[in-house]
N, C-alpha and C. Protein backbone atom coordinates (compact mmCIF):
# COMPACT_ATOMS: atom_id res chain seq x y z
N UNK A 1 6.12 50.61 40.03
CA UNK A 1 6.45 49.30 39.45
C UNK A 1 5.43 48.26 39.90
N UNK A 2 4.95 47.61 38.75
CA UNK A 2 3.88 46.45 39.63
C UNK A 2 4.59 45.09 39.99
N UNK A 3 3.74 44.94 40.84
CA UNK A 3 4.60 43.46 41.63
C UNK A 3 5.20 42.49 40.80
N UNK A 4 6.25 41.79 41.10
CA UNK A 4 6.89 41.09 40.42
C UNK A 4 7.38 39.47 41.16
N UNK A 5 6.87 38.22 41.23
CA UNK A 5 7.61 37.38 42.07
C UNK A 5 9.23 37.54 41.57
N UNK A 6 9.69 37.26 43.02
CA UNK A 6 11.29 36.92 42.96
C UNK A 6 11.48 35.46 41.39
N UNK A 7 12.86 36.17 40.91
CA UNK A 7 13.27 35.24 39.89
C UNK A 7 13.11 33.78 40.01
N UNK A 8 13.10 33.52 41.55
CA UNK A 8 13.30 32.16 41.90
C UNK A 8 11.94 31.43 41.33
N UNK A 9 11.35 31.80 41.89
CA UNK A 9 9.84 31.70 41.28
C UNK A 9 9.51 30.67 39.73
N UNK A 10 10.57 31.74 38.61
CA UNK A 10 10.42 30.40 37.74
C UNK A 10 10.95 29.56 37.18
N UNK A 11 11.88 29.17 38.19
CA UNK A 11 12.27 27.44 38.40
C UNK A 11 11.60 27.17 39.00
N UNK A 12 10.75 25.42 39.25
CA UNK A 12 10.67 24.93 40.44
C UNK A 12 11.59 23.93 40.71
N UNK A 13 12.67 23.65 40.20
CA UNK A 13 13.87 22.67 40.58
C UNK A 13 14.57 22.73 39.59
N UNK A 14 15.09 21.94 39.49
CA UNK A 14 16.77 21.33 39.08
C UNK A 14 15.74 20.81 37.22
N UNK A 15 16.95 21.82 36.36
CA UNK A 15 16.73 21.36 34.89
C UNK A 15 17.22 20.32 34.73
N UNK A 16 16.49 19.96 33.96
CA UNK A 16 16.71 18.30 33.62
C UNK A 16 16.45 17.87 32.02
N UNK A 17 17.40 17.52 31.18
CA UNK A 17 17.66 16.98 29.81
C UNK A 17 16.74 15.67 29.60
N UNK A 18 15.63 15.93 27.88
CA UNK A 18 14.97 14.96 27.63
C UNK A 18 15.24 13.55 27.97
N UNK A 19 16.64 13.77 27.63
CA UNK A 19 17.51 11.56 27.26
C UNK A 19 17.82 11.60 28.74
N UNK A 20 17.30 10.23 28.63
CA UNK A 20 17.35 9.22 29.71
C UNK A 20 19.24 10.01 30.35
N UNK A 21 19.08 9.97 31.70
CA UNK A 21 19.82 10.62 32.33
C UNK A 21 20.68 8.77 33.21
N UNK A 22 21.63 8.94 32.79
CA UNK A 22 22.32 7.23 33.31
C UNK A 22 23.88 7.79 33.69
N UNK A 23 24.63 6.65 34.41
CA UNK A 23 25.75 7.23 35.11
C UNK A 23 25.88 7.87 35.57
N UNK A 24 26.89 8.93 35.79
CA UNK A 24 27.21 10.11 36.69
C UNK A 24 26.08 11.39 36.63
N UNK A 25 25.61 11.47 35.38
CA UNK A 25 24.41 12.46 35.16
C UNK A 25 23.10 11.98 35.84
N UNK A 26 22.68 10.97 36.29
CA UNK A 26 21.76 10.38 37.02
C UNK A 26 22.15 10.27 38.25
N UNK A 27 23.28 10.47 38.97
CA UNK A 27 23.47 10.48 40.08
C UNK A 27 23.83 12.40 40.43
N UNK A 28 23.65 12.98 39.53
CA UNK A 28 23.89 14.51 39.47
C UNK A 28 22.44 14.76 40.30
N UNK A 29 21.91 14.52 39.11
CA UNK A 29 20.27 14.59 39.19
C UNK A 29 19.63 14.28 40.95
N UNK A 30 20.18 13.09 40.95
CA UNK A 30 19.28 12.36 41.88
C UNK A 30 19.63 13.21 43.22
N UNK A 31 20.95 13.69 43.44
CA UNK A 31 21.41 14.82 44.79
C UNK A 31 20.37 15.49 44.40
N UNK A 32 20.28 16.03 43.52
CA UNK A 32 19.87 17.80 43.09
C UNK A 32 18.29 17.26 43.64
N UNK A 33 17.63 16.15 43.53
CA UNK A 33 16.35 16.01 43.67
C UNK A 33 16.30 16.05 44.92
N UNK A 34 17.10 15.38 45.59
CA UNK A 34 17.31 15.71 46.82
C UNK A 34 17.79 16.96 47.80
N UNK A 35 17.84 17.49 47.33
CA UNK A 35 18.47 18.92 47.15
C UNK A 35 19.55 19.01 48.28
N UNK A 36 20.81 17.98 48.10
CA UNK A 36 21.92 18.04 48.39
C UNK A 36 22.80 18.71 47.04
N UNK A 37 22.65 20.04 47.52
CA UNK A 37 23.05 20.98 45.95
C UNK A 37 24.86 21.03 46.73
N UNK A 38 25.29 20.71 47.78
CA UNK A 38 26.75 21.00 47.88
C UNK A 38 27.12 19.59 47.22
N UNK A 39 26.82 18.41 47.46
CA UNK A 39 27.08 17.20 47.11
C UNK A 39 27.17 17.17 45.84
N UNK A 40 26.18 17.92 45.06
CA UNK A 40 26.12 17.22 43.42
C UNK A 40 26.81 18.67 43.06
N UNK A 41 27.32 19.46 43.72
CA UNK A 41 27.76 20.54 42.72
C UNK A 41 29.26 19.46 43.03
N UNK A 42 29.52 18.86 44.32
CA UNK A 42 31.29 18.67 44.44
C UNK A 42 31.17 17.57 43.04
N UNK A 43 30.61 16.77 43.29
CA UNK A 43 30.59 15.63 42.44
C UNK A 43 30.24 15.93 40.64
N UNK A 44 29.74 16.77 39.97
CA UNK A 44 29.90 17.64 39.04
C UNK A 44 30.94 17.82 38.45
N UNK A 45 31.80 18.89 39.78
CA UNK A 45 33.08 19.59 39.81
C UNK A 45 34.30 18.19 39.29
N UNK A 46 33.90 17.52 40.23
CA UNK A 46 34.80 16.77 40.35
C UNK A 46 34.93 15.49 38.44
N UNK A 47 33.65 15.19 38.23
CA UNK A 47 33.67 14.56 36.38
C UNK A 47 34.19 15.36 35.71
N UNK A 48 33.87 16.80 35.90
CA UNK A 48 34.17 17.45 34.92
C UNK A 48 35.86 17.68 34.67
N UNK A 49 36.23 17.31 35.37
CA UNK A 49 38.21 17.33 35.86
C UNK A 49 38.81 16.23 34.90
N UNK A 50 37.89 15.41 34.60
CA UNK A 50 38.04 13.99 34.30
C UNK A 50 38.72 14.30 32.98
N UNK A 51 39.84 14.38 32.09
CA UNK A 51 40.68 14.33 30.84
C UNK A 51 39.85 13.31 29.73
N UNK A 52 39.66 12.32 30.31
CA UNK A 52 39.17 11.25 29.23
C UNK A 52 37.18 11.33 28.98
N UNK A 53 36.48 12.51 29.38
CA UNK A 53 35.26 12.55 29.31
C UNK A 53 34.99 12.60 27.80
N UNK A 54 33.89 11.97 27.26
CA UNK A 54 33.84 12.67 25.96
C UNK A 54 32.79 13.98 26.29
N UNK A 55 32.99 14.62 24.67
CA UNK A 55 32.40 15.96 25.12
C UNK A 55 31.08 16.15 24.99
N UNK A 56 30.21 14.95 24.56
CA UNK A 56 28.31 15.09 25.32
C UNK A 56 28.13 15.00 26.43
N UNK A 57 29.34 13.97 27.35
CA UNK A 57 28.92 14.10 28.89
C UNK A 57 29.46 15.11 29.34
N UNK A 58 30.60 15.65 28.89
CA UNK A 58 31.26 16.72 29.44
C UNK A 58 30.22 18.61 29.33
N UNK A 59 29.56 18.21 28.18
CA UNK A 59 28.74 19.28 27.91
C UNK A 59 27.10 19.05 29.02
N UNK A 60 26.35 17.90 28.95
CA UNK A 60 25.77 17.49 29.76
C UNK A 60 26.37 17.69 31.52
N UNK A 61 26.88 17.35 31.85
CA UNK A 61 27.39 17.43 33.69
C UNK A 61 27.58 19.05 33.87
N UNK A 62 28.06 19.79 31.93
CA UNK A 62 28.43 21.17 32.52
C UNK A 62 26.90 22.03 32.81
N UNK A 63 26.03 21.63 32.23
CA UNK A 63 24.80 22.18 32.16
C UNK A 63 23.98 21.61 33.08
N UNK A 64 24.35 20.71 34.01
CA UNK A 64 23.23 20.79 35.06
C UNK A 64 24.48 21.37 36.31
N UNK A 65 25.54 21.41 36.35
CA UNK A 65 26.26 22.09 37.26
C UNK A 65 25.83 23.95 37.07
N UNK A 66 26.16 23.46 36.10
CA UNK A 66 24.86 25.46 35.52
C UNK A 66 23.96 25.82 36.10
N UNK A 67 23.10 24.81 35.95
CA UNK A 67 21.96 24.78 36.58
C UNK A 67 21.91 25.16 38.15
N UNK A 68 22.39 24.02 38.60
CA UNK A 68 22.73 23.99 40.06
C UNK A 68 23.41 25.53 40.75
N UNK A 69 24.15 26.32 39.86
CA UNK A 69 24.60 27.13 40.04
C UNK A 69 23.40 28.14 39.80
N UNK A 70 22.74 28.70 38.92
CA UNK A 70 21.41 28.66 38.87
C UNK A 70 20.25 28.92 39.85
N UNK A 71 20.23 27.83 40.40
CA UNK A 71 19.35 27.85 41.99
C UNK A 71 20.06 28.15 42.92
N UNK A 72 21.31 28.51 43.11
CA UNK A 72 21.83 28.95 44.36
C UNK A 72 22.21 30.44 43.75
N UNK A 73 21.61 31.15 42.56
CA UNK A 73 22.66 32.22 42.71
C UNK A 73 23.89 32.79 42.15
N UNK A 74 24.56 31.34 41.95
CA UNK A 74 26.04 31.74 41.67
C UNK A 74 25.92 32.10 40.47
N UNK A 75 26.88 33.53 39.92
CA UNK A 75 27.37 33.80 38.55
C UNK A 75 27.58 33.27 37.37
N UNK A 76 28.36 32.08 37.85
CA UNK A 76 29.05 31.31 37.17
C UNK A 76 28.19 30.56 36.56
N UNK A 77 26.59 30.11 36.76
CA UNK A 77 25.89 29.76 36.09
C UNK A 77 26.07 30.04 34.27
N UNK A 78 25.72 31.45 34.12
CA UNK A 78 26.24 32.18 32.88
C UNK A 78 27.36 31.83 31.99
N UNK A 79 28.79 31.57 32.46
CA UNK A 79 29.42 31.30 31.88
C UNK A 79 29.83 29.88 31.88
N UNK A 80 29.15 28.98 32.65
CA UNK A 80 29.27 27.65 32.24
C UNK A 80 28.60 27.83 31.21
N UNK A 81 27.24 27.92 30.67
CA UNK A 81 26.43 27.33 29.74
C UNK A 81 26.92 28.24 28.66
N UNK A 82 27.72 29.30 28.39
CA UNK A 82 28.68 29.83 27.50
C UNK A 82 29.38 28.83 26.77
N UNK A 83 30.44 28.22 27.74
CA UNK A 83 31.62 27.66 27.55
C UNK A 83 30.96 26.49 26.68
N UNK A 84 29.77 25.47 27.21
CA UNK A 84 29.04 24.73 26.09
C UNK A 84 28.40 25.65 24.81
N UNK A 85 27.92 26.09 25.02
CA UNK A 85 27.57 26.86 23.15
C UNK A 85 28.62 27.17 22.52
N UNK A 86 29.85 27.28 23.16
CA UNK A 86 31.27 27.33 22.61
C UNK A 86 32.06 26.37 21.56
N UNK A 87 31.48 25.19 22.17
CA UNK A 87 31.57 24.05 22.08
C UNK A 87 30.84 23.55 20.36
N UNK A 88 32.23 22.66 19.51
CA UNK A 88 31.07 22.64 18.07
C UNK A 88 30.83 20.80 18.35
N UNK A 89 30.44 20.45 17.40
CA UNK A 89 29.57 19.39 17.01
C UNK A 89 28.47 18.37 18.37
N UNK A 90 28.04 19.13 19.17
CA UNK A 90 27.44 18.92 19.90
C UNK A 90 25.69 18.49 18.92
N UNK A 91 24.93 17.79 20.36
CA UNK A 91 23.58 17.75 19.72
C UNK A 91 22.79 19.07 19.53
N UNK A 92 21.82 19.24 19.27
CA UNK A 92 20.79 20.35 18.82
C UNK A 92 20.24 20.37 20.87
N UNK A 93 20.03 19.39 20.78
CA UNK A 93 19.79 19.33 22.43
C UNK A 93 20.25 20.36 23.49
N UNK A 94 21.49 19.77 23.62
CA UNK A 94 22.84 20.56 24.22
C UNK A 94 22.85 22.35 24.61
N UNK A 95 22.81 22.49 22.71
CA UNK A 95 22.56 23.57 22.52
C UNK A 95 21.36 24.44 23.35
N UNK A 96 20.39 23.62 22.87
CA UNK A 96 18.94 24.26 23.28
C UNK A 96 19.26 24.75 24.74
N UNK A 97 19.92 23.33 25.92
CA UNK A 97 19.72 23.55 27.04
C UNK A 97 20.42 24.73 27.84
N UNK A 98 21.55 24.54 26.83
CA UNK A 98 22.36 25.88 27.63
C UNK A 98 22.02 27.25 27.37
N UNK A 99 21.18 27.31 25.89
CA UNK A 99 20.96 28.32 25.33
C UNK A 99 20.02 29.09 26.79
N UNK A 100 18.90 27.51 27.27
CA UNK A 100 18.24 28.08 28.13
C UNK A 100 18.85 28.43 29.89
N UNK A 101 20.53 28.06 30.02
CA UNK A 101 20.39 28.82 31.41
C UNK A 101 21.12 29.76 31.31
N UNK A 102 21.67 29.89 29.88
CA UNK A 102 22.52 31.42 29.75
C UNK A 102 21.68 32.47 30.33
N UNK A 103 20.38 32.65 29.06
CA UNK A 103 19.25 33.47 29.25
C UNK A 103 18.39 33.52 30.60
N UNK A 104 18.54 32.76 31.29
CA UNK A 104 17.83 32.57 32.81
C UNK A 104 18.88 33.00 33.60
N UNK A 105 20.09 32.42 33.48
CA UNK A 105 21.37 33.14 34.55
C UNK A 105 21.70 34.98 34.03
N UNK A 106 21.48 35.16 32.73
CA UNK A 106 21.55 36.46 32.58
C UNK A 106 20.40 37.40 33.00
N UNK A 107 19.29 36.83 33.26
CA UNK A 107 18.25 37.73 33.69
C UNK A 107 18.40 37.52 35.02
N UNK A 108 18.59 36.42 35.69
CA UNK A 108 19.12 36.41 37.12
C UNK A 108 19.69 37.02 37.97
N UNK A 109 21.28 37.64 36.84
CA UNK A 109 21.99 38.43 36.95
C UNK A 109 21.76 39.89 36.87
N UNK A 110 20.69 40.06 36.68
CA UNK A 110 19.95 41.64 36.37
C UNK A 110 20.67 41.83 35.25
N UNK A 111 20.87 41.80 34.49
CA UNK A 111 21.81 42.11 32.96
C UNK A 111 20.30 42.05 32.56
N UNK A 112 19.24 42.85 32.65
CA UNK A 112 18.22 43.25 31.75
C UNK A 112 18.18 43.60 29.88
N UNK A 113 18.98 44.42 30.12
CA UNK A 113 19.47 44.69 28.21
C UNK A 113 20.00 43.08 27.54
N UNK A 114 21.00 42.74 28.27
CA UNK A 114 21.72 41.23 27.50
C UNK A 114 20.38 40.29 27.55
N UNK A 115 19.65 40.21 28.62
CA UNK A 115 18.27 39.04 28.38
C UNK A 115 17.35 39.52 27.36
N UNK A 116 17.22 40.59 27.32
CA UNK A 116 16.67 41.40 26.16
C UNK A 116 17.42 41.19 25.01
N UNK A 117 18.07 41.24 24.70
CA UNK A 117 19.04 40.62 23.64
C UNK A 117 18.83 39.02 23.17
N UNK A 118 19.11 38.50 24.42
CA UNK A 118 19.21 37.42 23.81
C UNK A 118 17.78 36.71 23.82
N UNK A 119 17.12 37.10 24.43
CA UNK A 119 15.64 36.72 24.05
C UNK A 119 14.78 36.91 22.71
N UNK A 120 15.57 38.47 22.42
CA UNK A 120 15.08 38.48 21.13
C UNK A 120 15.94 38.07 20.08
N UNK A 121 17.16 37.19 20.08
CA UNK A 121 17.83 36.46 19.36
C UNK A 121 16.95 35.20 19.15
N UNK A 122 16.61 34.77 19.80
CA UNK A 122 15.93 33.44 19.78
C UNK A 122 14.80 33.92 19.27
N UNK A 123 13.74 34.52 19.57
CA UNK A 123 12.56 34.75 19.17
C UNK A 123 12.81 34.74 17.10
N UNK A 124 13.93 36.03 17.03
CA UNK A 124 14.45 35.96 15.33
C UNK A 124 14.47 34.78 15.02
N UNK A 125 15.34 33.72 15.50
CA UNK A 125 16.12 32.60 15.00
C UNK A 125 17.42 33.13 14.79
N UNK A 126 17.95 34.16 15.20
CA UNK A 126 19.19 34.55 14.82
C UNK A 126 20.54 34.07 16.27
N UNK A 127 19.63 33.43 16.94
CA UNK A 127 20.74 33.18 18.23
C UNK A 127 21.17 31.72 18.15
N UNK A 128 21.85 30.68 18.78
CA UNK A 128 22.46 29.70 18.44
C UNK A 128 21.46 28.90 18.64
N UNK A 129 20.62 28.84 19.34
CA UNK A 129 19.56 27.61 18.99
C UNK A 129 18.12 28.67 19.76
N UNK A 130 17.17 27.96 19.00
CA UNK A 130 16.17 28.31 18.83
C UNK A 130 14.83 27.07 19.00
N UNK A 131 15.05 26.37 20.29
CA UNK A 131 14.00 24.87 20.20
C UNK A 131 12.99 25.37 21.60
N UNK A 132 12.61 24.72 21.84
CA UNK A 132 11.70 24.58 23.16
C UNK A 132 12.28 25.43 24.17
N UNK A 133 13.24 24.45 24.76
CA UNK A 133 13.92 25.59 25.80
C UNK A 133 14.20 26.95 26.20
N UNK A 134 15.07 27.31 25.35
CA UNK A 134 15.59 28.31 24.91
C UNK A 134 14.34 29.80 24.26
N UNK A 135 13.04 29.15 23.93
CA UNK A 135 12.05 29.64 22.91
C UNK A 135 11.37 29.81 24.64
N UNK A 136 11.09 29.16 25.35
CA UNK A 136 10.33 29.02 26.81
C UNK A 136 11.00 30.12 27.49
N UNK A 137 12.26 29.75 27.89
CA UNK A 137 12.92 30.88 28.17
C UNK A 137 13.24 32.44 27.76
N UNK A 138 12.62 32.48 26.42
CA UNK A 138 12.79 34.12 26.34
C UNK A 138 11.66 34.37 26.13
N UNK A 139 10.33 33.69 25.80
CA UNK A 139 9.14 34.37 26.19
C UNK A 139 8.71 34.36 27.74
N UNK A 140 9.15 33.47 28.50
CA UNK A 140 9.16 34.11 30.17
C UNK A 140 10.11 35.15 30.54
N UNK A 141 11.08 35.37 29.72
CA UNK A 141 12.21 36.78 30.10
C UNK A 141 11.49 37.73 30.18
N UNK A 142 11.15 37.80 28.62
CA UNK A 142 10.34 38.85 28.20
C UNK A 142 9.22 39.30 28.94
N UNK A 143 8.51 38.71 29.36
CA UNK A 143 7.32 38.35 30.36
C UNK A 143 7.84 39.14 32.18
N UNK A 144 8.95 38.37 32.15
CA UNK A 144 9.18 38.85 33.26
C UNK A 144 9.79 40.65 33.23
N UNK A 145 10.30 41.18 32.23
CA UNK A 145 10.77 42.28 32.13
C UNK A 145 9.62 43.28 31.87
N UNK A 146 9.16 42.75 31.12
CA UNK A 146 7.71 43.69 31.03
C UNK A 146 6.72 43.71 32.10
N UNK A 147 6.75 42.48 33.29
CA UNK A 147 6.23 42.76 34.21
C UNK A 147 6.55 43.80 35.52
N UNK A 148 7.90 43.41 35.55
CA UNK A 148 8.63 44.46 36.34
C UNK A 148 8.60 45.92 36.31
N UNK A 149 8.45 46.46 34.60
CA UNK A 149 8.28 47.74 34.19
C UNK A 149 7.12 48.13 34.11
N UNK A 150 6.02 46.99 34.67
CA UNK A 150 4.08 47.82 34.35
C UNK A 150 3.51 47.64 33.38
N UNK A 151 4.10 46.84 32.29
CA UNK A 151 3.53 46.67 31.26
C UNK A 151 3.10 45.35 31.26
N UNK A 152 1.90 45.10 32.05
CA UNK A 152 1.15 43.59 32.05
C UNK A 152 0.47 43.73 31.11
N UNK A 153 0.17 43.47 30.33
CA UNK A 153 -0.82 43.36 29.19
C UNK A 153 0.16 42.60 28.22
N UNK A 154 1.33 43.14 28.03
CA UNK A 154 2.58 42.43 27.36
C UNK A 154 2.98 41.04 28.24
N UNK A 155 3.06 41.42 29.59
CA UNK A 155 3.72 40.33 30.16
C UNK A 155 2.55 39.15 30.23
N UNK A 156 1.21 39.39 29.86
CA UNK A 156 0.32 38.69 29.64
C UNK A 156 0.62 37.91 28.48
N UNK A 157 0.51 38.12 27.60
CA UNK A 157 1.11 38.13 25.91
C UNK A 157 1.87 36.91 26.22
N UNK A 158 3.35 37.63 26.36
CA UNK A 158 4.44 36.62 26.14
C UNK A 158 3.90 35.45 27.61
N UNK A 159 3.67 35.69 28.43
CA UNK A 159 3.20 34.34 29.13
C UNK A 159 2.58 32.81 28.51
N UNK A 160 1.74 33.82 27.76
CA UNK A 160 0.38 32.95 27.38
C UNK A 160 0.94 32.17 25.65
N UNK A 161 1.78 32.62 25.54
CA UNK A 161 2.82 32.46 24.16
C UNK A 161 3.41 31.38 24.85
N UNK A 162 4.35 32.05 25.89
CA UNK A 162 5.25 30.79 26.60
C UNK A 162 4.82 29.47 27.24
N UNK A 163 3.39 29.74 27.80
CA UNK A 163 2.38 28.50 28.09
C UNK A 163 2.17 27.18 26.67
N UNK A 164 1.81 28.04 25.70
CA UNK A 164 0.92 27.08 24.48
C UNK A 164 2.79 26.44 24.18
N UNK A 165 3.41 27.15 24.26
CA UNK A 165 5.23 26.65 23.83
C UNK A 165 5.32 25.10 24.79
N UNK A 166 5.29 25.15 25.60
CA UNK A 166 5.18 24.21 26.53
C UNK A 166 4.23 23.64 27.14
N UNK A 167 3.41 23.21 26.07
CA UNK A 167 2.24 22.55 26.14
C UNK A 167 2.18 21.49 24.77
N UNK A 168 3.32 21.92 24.09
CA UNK A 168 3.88 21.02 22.76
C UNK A 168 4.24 20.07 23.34
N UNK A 169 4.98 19.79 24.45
CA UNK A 169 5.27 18.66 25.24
C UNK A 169 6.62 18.78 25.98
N UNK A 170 6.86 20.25 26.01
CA UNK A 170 7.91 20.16 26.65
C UNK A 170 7.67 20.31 28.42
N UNK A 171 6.60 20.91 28.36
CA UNK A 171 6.27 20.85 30.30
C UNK A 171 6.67 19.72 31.12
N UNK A 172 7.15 20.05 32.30
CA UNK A 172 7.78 19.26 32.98
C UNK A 172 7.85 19.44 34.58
N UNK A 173 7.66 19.15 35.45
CA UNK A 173 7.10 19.29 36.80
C UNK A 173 8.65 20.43 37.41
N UNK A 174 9.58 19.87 37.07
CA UNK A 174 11.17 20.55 37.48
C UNK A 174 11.44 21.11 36.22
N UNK A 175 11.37 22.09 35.35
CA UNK A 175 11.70 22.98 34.05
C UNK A 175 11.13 24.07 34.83
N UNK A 176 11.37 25.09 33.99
CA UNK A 176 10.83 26.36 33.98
C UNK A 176 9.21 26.20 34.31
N UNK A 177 8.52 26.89 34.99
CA UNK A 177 6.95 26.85 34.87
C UNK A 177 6.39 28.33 34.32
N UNK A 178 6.21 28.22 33.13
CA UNK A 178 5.66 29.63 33.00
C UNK A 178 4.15 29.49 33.27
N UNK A 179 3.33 28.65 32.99
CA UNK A 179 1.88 28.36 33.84
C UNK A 179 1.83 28.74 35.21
N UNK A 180 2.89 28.71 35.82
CA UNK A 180 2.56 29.13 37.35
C UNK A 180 3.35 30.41 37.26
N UNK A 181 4.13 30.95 36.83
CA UNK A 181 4.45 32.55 36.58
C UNK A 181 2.80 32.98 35.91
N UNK A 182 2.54 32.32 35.10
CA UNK A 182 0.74 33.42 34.70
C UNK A 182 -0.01 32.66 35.79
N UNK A 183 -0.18 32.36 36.45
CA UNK A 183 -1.01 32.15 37.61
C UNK A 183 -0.93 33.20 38.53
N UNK A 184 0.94 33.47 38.92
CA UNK A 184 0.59 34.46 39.98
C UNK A 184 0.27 35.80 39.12
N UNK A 185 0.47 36.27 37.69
CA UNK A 185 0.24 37.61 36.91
C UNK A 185 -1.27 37.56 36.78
N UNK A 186 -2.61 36.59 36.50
CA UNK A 186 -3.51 36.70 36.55
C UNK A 186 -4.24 37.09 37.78
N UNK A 187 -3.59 36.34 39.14
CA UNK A 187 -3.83 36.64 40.51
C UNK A 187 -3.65 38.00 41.12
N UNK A 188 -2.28 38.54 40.50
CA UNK A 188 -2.49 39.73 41.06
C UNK A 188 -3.44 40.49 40.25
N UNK A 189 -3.89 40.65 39.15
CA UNK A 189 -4.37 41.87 38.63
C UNK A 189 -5.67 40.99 38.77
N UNK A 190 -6.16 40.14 39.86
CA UNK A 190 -7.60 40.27 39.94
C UNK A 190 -8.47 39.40 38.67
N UNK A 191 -7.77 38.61 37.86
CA UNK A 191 -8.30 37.67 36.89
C UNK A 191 -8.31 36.39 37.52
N UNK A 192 -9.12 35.96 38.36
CA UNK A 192 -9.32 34.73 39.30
C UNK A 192 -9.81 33.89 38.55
N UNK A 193 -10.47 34.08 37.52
CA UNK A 193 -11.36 32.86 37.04
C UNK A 193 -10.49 32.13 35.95
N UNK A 194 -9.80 33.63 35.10
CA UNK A 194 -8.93 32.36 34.08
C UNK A 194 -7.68 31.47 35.53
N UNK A 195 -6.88 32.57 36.23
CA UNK A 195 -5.87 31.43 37.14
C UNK A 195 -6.80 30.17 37.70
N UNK A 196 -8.08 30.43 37.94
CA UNK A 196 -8.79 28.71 38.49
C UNK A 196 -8.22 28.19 37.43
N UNK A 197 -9.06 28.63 36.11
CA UNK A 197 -8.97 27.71 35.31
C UNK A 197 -7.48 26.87 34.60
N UNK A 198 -6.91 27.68 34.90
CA UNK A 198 -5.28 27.23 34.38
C UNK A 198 -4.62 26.59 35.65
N UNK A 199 -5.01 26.54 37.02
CA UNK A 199 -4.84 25.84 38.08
C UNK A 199 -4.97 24.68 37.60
N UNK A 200 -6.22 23.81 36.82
CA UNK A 200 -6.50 22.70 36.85
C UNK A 200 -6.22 21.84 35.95
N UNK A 201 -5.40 22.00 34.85
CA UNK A 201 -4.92 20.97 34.05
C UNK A 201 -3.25 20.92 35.08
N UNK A 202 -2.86 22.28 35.83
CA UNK A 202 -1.37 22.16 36.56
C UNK A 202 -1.80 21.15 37.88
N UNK A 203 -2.29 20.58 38.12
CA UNK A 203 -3.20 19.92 39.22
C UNK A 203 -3.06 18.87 38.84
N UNK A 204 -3.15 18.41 37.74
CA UNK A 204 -3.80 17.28 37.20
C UNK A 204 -2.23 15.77 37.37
């Protein structure tokens, strides 16, 4: 099997939604930046209890508690961001975001076949949303599964797919980094000159 960084690897923090993040979702955030992850998971826990939420914040607080769940590990990541795609008249947003920690908590989860699945749901357009996120996230799945099994040349592929994806403007210092997942895949197999070169716009 050729080397593979740990999953952790491609997060570098706490997901975070385009729209301006205000109230309780900005104070979610701001723990998590801090990485008081017991604080903002209680405080999460605790909005989400709330009867009178409407259901964008209620779908929002559930997807960065996802998240949060996410970077520590927990299961339950998965079926929070379920319970939102569950969810109807939500934004296209919403969708996207959970679409993306289902697929990250399911590969997390070693459920290899289901990330395979649902990666190639999205790739079709046949899965519930199909935007940036969600599109980032299953060409780094993919990437990452094919790296694990030896097949770099593929996991090259979908990297370099998942790079130009998030270079539309969705890159973001705390999102997914698939630029620094092909940094360390160029590094190991000894391609130093393209990782310089892709070092330096991530630098910038």
């Amino acid at each position: 099997m050729a080397y593979v960084p740990k999953l952790a690897l491609l997060c570098t923090g706490a997901y975070t939604m385009t729209a301006p993040l205000s109230g309780v979702e900005g104070e979610i955030h701001a723990l998590v930046s801090s990485r008081r992850l017991s604080d903002a998971t209680a405080l999460a826990r605790a909005t989400l209890e709330q009867a009178a939420l409407s259901s964008d914040v209620r779908a929002r607080v559930q997807i960065q508690l996802s998240s949060i769940y996410l970077l520590t590990g927990d299961p339950t990541s998965r079926t929070g961001a379920e319970a939102v795609l569950a969810l109807a008249g939500l934004p296209d947003e919403l969708y996207d975001n959970a679409s993306y920690i289902q697929l990250l908590a399911t590969l997390a989860g070693g459920d290899y076949v289901g990330a395979q699945e649902l990666s190639e749901a999205v790739l079709s357009g046949t899965g519930t949303s199909h935007g940036d996120p969600p599109m980032i996230a299953a060409l780094t799945s993919l990437a990452y599964m094919a790296w694990r099994e030896g097949r770099v040349e593929q996991a090259h592929s979908f990297l370099r797919a998942a790079v130009r994806r998030a270079q539309r403007g969705w890159l973001q210092p705390d999102r997914l980094n698939a630029s620094f997942m092909l940094v360390l895949l160029l590094t190991t197999i000894g391609r130093f000159g393209e990782a310089t070169n892709l070092l330096g716009p991530l630098g910038d």
